[in-house]
Protein backbone atom coordinates (compact mmCIF):
# COMPACT_ATOMS: atom_id res chain seq x y z
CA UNK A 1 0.00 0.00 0.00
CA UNK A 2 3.10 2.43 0.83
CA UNK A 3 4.89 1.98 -2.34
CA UNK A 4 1.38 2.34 -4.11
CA UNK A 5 0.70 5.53 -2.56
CA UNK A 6 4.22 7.08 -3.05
CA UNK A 7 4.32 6.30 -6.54
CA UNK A 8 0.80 7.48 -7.04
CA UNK A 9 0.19 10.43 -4.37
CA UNK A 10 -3.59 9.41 -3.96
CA UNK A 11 -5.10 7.47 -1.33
CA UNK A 12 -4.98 3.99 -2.15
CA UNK A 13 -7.49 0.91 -0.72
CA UNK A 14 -6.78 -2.54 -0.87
CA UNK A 15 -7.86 -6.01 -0.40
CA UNK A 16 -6.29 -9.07 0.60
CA UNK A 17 -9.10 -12.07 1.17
CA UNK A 18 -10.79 -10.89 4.46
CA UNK A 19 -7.98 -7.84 5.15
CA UNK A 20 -8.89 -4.27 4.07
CA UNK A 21 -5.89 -1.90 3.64
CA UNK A 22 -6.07 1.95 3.33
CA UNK A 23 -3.16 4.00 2.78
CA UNK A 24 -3.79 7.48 3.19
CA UNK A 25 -0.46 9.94 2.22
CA UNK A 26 0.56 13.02 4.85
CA UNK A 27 1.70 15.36 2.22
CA UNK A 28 3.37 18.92 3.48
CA UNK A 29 1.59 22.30 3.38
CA UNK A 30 3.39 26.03 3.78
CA UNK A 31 3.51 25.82 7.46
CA UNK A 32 4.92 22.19 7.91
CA UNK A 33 8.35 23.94 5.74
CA UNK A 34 9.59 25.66 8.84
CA UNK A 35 10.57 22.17 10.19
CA UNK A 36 11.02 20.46 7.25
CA UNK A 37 13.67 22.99 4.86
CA UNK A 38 14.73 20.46 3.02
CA UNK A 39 11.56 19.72 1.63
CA UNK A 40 8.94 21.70 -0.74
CA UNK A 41 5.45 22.42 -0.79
CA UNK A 42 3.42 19.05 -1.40
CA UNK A 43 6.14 16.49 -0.73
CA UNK A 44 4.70 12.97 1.12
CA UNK A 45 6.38 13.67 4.61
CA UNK A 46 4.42 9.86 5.70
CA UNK A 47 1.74 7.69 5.29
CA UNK A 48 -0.66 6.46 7.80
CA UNK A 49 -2.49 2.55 7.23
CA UNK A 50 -5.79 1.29 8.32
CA UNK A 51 -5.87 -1.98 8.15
CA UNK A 52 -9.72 -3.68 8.49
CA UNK A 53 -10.52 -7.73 9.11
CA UNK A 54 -14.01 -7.85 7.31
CA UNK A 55 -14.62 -11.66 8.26
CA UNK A 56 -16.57 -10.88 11.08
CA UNK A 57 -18.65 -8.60 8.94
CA UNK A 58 -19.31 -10.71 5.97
CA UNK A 59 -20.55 -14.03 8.23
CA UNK A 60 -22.65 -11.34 9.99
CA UNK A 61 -23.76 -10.04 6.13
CA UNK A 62 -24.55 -13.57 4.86
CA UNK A 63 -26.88 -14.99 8.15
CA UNK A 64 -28.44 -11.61 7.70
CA UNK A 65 -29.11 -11.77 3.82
CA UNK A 66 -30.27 -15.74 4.67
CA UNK A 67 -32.30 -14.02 7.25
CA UNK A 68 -34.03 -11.38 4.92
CA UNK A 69 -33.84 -13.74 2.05
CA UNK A 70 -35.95 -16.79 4.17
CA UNK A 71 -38.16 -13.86 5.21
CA UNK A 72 -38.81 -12.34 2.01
CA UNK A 73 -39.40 -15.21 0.23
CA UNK A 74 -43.54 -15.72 0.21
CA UNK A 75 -43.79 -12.96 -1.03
CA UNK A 76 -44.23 -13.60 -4.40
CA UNK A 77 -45.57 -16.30 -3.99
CA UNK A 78 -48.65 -14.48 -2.26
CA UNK A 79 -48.70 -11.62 -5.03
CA UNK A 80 -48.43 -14.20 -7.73
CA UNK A 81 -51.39 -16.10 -5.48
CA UNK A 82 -53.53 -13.23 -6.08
CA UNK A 83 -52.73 -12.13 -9.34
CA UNK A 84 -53.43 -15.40 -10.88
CA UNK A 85 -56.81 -15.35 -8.56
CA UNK A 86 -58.00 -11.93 -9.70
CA UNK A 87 -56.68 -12.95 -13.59
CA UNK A 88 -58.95 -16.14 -13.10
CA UNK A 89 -62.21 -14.81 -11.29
CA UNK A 90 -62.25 -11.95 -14.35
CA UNK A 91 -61.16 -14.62 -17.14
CA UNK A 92 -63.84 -16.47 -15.29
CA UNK A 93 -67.13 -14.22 -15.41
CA UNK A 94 -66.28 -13.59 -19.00
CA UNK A 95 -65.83 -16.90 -19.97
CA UNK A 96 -69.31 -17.98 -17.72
CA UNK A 97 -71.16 -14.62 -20.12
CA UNK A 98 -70.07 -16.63 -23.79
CA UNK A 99 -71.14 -19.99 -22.14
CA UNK A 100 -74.47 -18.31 -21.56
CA UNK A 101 -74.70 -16.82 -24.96
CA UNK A 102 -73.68 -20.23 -26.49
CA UNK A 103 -76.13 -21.73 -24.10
CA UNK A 104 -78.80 -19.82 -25.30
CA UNK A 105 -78.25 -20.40 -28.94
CA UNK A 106 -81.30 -22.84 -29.70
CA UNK A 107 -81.84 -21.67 -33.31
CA UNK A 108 -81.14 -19.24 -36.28
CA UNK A 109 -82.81 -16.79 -35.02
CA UNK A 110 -80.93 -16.48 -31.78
CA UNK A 111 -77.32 -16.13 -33.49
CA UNK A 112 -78.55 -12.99 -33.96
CA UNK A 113 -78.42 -12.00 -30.44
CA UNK A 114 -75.24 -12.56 -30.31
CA UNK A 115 -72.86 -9.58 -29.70
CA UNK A 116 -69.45 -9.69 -29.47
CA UNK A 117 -68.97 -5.66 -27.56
CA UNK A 118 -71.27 -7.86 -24.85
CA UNK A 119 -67.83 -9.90 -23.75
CA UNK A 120 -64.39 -8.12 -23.15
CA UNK A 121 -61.52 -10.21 -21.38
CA UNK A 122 -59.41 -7.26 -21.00
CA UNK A 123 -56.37 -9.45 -22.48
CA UNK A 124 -55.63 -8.53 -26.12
CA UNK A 125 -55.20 -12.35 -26.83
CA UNK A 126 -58.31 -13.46 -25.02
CA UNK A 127 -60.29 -10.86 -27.15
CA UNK A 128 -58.73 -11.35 -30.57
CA UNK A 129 -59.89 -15.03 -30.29
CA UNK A 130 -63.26 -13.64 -29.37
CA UNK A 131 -63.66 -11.29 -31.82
CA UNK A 132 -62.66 -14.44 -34.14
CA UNK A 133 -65.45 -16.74 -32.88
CA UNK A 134 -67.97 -14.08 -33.20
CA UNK A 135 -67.10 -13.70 -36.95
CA UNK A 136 -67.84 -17.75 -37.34
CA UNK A 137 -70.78 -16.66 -35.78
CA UNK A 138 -71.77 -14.49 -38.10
CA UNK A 139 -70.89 -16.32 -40.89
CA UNK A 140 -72.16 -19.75 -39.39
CA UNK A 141 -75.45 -17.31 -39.37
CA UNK A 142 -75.48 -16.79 -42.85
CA UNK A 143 -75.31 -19.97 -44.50
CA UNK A 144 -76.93 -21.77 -41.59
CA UNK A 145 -81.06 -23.33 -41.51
CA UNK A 146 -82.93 -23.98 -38.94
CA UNK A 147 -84.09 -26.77 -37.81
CA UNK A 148 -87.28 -25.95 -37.01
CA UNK A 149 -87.60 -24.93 -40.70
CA UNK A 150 -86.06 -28.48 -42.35
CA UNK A 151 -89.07 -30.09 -39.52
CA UNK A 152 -91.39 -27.89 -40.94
CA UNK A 153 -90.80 -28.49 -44.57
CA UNK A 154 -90.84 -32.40 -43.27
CA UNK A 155 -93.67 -31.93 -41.76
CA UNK A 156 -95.69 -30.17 -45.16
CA UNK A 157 -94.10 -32.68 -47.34
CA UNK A 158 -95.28 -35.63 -45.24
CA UNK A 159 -99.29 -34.26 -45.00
CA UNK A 160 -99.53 -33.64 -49.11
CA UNK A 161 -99.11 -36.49 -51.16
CA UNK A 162 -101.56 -35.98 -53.96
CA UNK A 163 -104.35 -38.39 -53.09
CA UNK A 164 -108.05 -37.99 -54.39
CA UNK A 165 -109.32 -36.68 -51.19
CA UNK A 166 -106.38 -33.61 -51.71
CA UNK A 167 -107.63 -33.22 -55.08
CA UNK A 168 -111.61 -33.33 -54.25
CA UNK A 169 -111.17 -31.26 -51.24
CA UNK A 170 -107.87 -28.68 -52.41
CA UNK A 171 -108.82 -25.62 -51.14
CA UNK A 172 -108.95 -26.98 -47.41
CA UNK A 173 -105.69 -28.45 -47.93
CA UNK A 174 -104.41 -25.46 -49.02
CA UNK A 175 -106.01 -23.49 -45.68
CA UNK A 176 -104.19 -26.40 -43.77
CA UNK A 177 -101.12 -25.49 -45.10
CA UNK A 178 -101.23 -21.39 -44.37
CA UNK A 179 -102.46 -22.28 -40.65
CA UNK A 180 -98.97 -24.45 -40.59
CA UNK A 181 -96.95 -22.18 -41.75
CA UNK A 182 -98.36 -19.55 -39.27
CA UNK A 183 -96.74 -21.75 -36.66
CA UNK A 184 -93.66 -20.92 -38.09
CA UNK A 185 -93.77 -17.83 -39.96
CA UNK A 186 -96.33 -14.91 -39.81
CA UNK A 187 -98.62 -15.00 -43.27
CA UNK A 188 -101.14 -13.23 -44.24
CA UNK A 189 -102.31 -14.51 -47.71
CA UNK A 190 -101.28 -17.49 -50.21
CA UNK A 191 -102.32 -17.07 -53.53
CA UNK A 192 -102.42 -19.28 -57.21
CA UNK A 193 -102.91 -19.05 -60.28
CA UNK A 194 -103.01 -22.23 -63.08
CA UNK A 195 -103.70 -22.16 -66.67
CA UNK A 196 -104.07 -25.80 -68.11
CA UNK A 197 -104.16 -25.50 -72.03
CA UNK A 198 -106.46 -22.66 -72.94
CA UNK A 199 -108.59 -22.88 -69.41
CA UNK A 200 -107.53 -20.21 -67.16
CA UNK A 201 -108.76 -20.93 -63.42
CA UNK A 202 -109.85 -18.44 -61.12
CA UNK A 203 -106.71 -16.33 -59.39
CA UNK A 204 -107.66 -18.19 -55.27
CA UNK A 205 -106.16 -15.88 -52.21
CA UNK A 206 -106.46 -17.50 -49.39
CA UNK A 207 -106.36 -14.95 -46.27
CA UNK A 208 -104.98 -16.52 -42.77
CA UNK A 209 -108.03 -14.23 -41.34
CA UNK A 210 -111.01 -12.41 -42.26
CA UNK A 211 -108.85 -9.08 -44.32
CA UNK A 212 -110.85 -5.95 -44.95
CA UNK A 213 -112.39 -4.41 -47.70
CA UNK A 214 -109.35 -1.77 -48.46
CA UNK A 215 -107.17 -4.63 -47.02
CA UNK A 216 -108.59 -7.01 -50.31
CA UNK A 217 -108.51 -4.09 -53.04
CA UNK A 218 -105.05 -3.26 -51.91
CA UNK A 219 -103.53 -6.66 -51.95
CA UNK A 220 -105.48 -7.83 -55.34
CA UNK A 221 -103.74 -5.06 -57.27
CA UNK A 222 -100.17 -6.03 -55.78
CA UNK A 223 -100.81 -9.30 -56.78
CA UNK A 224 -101.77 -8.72 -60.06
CA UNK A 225 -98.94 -6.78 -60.25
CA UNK A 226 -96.78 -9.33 -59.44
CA UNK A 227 -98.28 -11.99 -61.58
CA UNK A 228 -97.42 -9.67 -64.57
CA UNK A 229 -93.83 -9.38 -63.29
CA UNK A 230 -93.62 -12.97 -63.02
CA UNK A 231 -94.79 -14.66 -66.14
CA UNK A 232 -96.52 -13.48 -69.67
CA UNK A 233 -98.18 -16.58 -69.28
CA UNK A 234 -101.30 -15.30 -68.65
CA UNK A 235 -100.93 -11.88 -71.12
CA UNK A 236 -103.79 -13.28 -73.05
CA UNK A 237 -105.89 -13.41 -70.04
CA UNK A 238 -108.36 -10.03 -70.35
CA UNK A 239 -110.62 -10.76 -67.31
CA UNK A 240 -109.45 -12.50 -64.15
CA UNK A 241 -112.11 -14.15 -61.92
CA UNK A 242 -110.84 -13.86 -58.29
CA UNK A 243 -111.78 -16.03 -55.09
CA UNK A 244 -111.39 -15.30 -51.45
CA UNK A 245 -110.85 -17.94 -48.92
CA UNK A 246 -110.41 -17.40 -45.14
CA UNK A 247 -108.34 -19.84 -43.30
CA UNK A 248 -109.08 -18.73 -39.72
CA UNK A 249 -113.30 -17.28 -39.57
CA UNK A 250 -113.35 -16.03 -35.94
CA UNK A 251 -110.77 -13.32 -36.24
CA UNK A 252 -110.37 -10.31 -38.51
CA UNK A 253 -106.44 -9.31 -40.24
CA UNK A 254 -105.48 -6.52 -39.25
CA UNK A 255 -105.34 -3.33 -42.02
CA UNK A 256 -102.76 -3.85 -44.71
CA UNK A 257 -101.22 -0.74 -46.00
CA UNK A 258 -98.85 -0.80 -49.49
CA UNK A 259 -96.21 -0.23 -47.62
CA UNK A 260 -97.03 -3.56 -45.57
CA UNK A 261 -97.31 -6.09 -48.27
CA UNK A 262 -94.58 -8.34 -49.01
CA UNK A 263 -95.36 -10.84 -51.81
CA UNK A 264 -92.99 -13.48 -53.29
CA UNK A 265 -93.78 -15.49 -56.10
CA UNK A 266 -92.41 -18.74 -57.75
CA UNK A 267 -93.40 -19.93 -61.67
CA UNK A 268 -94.04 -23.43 -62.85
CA UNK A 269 -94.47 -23.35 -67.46
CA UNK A 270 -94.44 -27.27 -68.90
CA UNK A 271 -95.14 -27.50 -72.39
CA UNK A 272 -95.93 -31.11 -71.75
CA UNK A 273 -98.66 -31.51 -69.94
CA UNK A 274 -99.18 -27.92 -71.29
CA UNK A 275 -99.56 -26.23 -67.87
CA UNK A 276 -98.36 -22.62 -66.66
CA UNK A 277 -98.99 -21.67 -62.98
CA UNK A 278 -97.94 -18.39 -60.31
CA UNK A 279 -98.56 -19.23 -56.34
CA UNK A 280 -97.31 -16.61 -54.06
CA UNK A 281 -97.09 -15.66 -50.34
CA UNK A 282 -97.54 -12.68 -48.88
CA UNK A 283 -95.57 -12.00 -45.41
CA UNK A 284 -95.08 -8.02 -43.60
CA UNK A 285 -92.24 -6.45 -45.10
CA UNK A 286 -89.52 -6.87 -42.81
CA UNK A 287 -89.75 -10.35 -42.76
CA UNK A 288 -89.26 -10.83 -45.93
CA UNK A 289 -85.68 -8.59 -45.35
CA UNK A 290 -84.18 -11.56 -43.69
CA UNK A 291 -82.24 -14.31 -45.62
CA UNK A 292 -83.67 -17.48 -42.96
CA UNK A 293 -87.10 -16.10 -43.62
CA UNK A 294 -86.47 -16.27 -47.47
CA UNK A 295 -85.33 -19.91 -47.60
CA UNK A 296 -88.63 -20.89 -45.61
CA UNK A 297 -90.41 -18.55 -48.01
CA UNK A 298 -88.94 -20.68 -51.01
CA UNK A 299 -89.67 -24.05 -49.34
CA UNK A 300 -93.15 -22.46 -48.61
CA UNK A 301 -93.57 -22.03 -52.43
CA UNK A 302 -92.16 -25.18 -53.84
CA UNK A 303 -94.96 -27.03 -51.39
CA UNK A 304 -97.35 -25.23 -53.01
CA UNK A 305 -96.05 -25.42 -56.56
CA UNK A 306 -96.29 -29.10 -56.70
CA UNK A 307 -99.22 -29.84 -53.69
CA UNK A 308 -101.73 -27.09 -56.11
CA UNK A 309 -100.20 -27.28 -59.29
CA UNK A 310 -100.22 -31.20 -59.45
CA UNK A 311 -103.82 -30.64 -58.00
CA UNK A 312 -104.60 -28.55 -60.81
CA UNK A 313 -103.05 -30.52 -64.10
CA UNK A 314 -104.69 -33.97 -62.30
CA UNK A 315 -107.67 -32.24 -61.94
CA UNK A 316 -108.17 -31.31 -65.47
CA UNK A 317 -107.01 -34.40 -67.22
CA UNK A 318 -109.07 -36.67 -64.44
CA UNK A 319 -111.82 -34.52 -66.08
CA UNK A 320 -111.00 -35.18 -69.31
CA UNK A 321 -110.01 -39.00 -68.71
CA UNK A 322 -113.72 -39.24 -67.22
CA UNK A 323 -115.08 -37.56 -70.20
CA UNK A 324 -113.53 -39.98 -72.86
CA UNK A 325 -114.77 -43.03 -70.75
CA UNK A 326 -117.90 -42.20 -71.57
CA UNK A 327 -118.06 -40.95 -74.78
CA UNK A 328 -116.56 -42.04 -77.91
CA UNK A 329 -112.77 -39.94 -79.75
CA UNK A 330 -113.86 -40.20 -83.25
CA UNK A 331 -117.52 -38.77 -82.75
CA UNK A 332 -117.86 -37.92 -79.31
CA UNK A 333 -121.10 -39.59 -78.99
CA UNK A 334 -121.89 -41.60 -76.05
CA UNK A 335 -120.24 -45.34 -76.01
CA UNK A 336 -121.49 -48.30 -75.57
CA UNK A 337 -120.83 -48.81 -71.87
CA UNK A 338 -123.13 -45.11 -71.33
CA UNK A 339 -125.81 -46.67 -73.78
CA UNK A 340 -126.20 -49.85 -71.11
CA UNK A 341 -126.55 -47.59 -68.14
CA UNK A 342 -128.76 -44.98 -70.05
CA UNK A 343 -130.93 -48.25 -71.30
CA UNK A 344 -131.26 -49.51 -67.80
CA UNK A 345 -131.89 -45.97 -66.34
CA UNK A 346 -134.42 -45.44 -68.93
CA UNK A 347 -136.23 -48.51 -68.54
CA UNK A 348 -136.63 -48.45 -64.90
CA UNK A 349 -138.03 -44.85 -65.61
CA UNK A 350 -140.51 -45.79 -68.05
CA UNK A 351 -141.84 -48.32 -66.05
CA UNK A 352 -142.80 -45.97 -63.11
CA UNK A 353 -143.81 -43.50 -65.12
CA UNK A 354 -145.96 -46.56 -67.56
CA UNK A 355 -144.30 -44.73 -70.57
CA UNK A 356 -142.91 -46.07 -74.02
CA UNK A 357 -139.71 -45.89 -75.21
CA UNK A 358 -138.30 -47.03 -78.27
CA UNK A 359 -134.39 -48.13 -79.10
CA UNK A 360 -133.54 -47.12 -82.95
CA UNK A 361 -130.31 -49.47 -83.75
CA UNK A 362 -128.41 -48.35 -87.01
CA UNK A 363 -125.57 -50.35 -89.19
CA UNK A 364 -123.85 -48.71 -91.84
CA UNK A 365 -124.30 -51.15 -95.38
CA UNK A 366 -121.36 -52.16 -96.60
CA UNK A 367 -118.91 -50.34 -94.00
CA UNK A 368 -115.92 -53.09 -94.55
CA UNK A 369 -116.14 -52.60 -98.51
CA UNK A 370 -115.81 -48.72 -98.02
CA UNK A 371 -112.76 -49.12 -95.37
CA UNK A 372 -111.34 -51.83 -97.76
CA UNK A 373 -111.61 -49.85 -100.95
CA UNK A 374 -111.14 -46.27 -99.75
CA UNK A 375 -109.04 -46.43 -96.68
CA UNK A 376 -109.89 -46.68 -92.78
CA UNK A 377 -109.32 -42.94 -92.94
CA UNK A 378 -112.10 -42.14 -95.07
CA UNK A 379 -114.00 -44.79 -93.13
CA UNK A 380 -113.68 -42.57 -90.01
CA UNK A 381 -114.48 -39.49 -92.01
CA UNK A 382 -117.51 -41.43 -92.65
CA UNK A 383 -118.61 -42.71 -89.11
CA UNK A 384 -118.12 -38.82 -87.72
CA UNK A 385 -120.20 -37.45 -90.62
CA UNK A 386 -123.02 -40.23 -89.94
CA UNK A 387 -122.42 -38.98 -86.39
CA UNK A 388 -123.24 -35.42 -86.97
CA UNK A 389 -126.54 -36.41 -89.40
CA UNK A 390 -127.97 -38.62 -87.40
CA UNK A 391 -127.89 -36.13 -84.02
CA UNK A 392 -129.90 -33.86 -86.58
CA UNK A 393 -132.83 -36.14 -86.42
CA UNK A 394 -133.20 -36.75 -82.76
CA UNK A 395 -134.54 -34.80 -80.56
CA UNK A 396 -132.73 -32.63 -77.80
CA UNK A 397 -133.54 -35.33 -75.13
CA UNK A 398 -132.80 -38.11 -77.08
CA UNK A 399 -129.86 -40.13 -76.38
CA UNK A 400 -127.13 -41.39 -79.26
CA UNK A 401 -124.45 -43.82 -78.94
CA UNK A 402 -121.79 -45.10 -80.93
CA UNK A 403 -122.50 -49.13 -79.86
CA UNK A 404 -119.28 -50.45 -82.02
CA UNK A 405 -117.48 -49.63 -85.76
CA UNK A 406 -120.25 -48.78 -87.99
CA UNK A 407 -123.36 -49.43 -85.73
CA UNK A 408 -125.17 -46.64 -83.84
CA UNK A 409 -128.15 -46.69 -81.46
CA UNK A 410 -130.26 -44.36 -80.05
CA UNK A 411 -132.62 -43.99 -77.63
CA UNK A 412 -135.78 -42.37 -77.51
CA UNK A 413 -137.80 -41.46 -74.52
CA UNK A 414 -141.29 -41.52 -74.50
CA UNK A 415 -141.43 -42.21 -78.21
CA UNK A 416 -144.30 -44.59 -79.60
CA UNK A 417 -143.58 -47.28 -82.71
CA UNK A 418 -145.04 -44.55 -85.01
CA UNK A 419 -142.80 -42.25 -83.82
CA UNK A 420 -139.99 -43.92 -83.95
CA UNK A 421 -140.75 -45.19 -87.41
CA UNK A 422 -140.74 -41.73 -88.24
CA UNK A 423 -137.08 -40.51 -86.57
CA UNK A 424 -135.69 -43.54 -88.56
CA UNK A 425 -136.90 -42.73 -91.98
CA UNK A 426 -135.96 -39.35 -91.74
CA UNK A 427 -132.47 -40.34 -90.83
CA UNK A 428 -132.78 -42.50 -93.87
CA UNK A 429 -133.67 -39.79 -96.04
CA UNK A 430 -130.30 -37.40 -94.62
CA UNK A 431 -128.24 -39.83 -94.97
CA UNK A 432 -128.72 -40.79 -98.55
CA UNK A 433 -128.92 -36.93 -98.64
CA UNK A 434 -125.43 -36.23 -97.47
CA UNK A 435 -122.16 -36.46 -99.72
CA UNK A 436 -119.44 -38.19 -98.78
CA UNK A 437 -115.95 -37.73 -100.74
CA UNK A 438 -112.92 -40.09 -100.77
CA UNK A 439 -109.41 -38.67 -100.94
CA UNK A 440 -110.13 -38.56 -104.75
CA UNK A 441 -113.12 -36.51 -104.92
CA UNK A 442 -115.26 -40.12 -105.79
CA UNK A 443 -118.97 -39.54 -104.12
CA UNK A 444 -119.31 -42.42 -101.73
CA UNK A 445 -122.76 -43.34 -101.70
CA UNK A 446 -123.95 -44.44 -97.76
CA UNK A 447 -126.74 -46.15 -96.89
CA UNK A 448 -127.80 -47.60 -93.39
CA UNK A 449 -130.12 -50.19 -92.13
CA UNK A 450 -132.41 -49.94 -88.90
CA UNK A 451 -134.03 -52.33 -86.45
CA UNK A 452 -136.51 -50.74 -83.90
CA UNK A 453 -137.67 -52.11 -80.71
CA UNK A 454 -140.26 -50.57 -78.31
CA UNK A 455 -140.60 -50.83 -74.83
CA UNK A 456 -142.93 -52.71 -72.99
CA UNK A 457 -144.24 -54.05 -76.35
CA UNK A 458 -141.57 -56.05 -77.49
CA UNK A 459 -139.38 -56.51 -74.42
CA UNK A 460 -139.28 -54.90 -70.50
CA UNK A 461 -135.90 -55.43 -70.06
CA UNK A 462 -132.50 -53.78 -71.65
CA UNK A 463 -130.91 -57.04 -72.83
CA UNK A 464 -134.54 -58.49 -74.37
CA UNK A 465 -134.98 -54.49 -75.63
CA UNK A 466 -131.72 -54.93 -77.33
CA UNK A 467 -131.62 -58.47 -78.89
CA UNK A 468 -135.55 -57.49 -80.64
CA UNK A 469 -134.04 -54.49 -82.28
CA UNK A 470 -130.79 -56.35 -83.62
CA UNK A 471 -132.74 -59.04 -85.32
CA UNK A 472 -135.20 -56.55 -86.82
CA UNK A 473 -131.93 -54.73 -88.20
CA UNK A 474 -130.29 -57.76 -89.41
CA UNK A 475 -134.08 -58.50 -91.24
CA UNK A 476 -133.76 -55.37 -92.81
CA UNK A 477 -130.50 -55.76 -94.10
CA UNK A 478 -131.51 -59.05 -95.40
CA UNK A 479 -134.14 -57.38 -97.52
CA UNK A 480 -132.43 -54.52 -98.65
């Protein structure tokens, strides 16, 4: 320490293990010289050392640092006991708020509830992967259906298959479905409109309850409106018959303004069988806003389409299949299954009333030579023409029936054997009257024979009534 201070002039400190040295230098000042001549103004006259043993001190350091350290020490453990309870109770409640909102997400409807400023964790992670699940959400919202509207549709498609009963009895079906859908979806009117070949049906609304007056003149023009928009279908169409039909009797609808109505409408055209068709459904306007509430909308629609439209086009050719059952294609006279229930009918009539009848059977001469020689086609231009004559000799209450290929027979209430006589001469006489061409402009000359029977006087019974007349006809054939 000495020869560091002497060569240095500073105070110098210095450790060896647990030994502390100072060295602090006596240096000489103005008033020291008067002793000291020999020496200048700043010289090191001596230096005084202070020696320190620190070992004492440093075992006395360490316990106490042990001490402090042992004392200390739970500390943080106890702050970091808190912190991670206060971080868990508030991670906690938020996590308990999206359990509820996930809880209480039974349908479509109730994503919409769903709002993500409702739930903030406070951590910048924790929220980023909320603001991320309320996005799915969202989207989930948007592309999602409803159960309750895939039951529903289940439910419609189940009750409608096309039986007779939904044919025969349509328009209650078609209540039964608007009173369903109210279960679902607030309606207020269904509506269609078919055209099968040229017949245009009646334009049917069907109100959930009883509307107004100025509720009905509103909606009918809105519709009408929308049919147009729809289809050209029905352009033609100059005058449109329109029926109401009320689902619900025992309540009234509330007023409909223009602003109110919401109508949508789906289109059915077929060329083959030729059928065009509008339904619609008519809803308050901000339901129809909503994408959920259009799918059921469409699902609404398609029921309809095919429960009224198949109604409709089975309707019309049940109709017409009933119609050619009974009558005959080429002439559209009666056939002979109508001539044996008309015969029966008639004879059961006439015998209550004690009233004659006669039956005036007809064969065309030579048929097979004319089909033969000219061609079946002029044989049915034939038959139809012979058709058309012989209805001009019959009365309006008469009865005429094509019984097979070239026979005809007709029956004629309370006619006498004179009368009778009579209607077959003069069908005779227009017969041999008429002209017939071939395909070659030959005259075809046609000529028929006749058998008459009268009831009671030859038979009382259809069958009897039948057989008298055919042998009378074959006899006249026989004699030309």
């Amino acid at each position: 320490v000495a020869l560091e201070v002497f060569s240095s002039g500073d105070n110098v400190v210095k450790r060896d293990l647990d030994i502390i040295s100072y060295g602090y230098p006596i240096k000489l000042t103005k008033n020291c010289l008067s002793c000291h001549s020999d020496k200048k103004d700043g010289d090191i006259l001596a230096i005084m050392t202070i020696k320190y043993n620190i070992k004492s001190f440093i075992s006395e350091f360490h316990s106490n640092i042990v001490y402090l350290f042992l004392l200390l020490s739970p500390l943080p453990l106890i702050f970091a006991y808190f912190l991670s309870r206060y971080i868990s109770r508030k991670l906690h409640s938020k996590f308990d708020k999206l359990a509820d909102v996930v809880s209480n997400i039974n349908s479509v409807k109730d994503l919409k509830l769903v709002d993500v400023n409702k739930i903030n964790f406070g951590f910048s992670e924790f929220d980023k992967v909320s603001e991320n699940l309320f996005m799915l959400t969202n989207k989930i919202r948007s592309i999602a259906v409803d159960k309750n509207i895939l039951e529903f549709e289940i439910n419609i498609l189940e009750k409608f298959i096309i039986t007779s009963d939904v044919i025969k009895d349509w328009k209650e079906n078609v209540k039964t479905i608007l009173l369903e859908v109210n279960r679902l979806l607030k309606v207020y009117a269904i509506f269609s409109l078919f055209k099968v070949d040229d017949e245009v049906i009646s334009l049917e609304i069907f109100w959930i309850k009883k509307p107004s007056i100025n509720t009905i003149d509103v909606t009918e023009k809105y519709i009408k409106k929308r049919i147009k928009e729809a289809t050209n279908f029905f352009s033609d169409v100059t005058e449109l018959r329109l029926e109401h039909n009320v689902a619900d009797n025992s309540e009234f609808l509330k007023e409909l303004t223009v602003d109110d109505i919401a109508i949508q409408t789906k289109s059915l055209l077929l060329d083959a069988p030729k059928i065009g068709g509008v339904v619609g459904i008519g809803v308050q306007s901000e339901l129809a806003k909503d994408s959920i509430n259009g799918l059921v909308i469409e699902g609404i629609l398609a029921t309809l389409m095919n429960v009224v439209g198949s109604v409709k086009a089975i309707a019309k050719y049940t109709k017409q299949l009933e119609y050619y059952t009974t009558r005959d294609p080429l002439t559209n006279l009666f056939n002979q299954r109508v001539f044996w229930e008309m015969l029966g009918y008639e004879v059961g009539r006439a015998g209550r009333k004690n009233h004659k009848f006669a039956i005036v059977l007809m064969d065309v001469d030579n048929f097979k030579n004319i089909n033969d020689t000219y061609s079946h086609m002029v044989g049915d231009y034939i038959i139809s023409g012979l058709a058309g004559s012989i209805r001009q000799c019959l009365r309006k209450g008469d009865i005429l029936a094509r019984y097979s290929g070239d026979q005809f027979v007709a029956i004629l209430p309370e006619a006498s054997e004179e009368q009778a006589y009579a209607v077959a001469e003069r069908i005779q006489k227009t017969i041999s009257e008429s002209i017939f061409k071939s395909n070659y402009d030959d005259i075809i000359t046609v000529t028929v024979s006749i058998g008459i029977s009268i009831y009671p006087d030859h038979a009382d019974n259809p069958k009897d009534l039948f057989i008298f007349a055919d042998n009378l006809l074959k006899k006249a054939k026989e004699e030309g």
